[in-house]
C-alpha atoms as a PDB file:
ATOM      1  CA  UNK A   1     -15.510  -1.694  18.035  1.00  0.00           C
ATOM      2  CA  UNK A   2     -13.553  -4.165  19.129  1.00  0.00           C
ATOM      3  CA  UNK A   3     -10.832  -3.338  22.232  1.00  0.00           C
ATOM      4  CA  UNK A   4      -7.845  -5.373  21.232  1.00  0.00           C
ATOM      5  CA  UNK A   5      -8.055  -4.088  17.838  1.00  0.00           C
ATOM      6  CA  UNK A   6      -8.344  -0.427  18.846  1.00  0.00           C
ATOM      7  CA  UNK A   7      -4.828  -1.222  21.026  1.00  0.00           C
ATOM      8  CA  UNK A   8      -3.630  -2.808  18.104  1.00  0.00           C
ATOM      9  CA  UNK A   9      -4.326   0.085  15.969  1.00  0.00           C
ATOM     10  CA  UNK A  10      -2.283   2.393  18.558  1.00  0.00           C
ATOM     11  CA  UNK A  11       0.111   0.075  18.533  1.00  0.00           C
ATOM     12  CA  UNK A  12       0.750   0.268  15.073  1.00  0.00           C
ATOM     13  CA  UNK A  13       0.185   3.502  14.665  1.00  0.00           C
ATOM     14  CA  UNK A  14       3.029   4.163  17.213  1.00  0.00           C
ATOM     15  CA  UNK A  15       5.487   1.833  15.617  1.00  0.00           C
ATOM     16  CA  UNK A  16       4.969   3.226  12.097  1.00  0.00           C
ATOM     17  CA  UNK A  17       4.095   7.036  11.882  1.00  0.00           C
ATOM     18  CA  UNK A  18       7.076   9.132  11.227  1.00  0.00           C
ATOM     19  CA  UNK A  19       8.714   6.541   9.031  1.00  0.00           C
ATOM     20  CA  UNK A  20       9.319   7.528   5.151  1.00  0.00           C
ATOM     21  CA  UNK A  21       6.299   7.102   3.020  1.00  0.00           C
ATOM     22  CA  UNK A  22       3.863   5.987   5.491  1.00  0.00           C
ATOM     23  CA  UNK A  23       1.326   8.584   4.889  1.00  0.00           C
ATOM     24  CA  UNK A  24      -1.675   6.799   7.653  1.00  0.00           C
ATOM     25  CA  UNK A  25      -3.133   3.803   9.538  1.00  0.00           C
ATOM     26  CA  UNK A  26      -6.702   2.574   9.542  1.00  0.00           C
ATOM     27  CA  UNK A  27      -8.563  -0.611  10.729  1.00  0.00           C
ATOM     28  CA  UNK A  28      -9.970  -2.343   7.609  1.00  0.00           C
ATOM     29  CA  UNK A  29     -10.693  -5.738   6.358  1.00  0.00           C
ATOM     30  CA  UNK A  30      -8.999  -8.532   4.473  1.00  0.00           C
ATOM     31  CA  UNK A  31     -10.541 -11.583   3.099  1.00  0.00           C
ATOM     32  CA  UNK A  32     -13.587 -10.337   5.366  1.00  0.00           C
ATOM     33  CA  UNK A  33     -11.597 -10.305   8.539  1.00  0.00           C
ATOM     34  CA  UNK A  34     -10.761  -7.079  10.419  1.00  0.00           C
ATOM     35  CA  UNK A  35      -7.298  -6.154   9.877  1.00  0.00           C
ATOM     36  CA  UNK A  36      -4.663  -3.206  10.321  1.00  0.00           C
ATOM     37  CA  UNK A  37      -4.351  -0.890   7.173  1.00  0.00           C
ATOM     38  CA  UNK A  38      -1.139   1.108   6.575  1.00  0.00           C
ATOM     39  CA  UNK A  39      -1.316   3.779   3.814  1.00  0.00           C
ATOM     40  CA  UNK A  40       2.199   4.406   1.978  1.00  0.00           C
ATOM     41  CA  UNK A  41       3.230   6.721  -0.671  1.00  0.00           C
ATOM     42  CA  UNK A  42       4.857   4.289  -2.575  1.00  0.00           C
ATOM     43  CA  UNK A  43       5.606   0.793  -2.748  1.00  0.00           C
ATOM     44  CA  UNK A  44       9.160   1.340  -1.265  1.00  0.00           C
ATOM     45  CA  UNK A  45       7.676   2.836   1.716  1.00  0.00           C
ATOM     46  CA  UNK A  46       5.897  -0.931   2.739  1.00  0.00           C
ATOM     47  CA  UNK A  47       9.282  -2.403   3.411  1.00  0.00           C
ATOM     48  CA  UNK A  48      10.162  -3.274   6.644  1.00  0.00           C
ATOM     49  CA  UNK A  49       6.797  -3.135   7.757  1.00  0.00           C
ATOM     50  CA  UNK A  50       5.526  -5.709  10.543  1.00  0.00           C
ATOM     51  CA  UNK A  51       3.076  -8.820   9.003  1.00  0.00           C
ATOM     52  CA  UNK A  52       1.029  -8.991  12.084  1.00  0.00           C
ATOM     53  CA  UNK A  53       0.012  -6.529  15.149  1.00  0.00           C
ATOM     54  CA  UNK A  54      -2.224  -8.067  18.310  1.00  0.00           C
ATOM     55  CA  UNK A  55      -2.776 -10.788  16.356  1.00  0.00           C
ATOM     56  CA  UNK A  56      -4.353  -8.673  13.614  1.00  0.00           C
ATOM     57  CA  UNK A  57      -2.900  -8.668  10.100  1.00  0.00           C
ATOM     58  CA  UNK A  58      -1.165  -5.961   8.917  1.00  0.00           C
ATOM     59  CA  UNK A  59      -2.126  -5.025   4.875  1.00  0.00           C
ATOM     60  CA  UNK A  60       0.277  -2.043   3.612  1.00  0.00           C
ATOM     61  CA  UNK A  61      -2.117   0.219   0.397  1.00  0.00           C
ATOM     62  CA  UNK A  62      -0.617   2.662  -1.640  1.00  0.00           C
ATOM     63  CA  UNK A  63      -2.213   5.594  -1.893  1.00  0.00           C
ATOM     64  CA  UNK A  64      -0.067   8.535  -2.355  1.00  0.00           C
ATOM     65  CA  UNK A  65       0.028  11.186  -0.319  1.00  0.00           C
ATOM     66  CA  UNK A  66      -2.679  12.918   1.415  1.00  0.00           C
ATOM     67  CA  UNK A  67      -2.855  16.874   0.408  1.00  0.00           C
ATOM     68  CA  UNK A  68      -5.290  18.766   3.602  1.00  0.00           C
ATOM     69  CA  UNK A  69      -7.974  20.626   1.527  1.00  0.00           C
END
């Protein structure tokens, strides 16, 4: 895996976890480039969120919340 996207993902993961309706972060891909996943409860919850991290996009997907089994 890639080193600046790894930081990047910390990064991210430190700016946005704890905020309202963000329920995770991930590494993923967009338009077959890596990219910076942010998983929200609802759409509200993707406001305010930043557009790019390290240089890496940053895609906010609903997915509601996450129950532990």
């Amino acid at each position: 895996m890639d080193a600046k996207l790894e930081a990047a993902l910390r990064e991210l993961t430190d700016r946005v976890m704890g905020r309202p309706g963000v329920t995770g972060t991930a590494i993923g891909r967009h338009c077959w480039r890596p990219c910076l996943v942010v998983y929200i409860s609802d759409a509200g919850a993707g406001k305010g969120l930043p557009r790019k991290v390290g240089g890496f996009r940053v895609v906010a997907k609903e997915s509601g919340r996450f129950r532990r089994l």
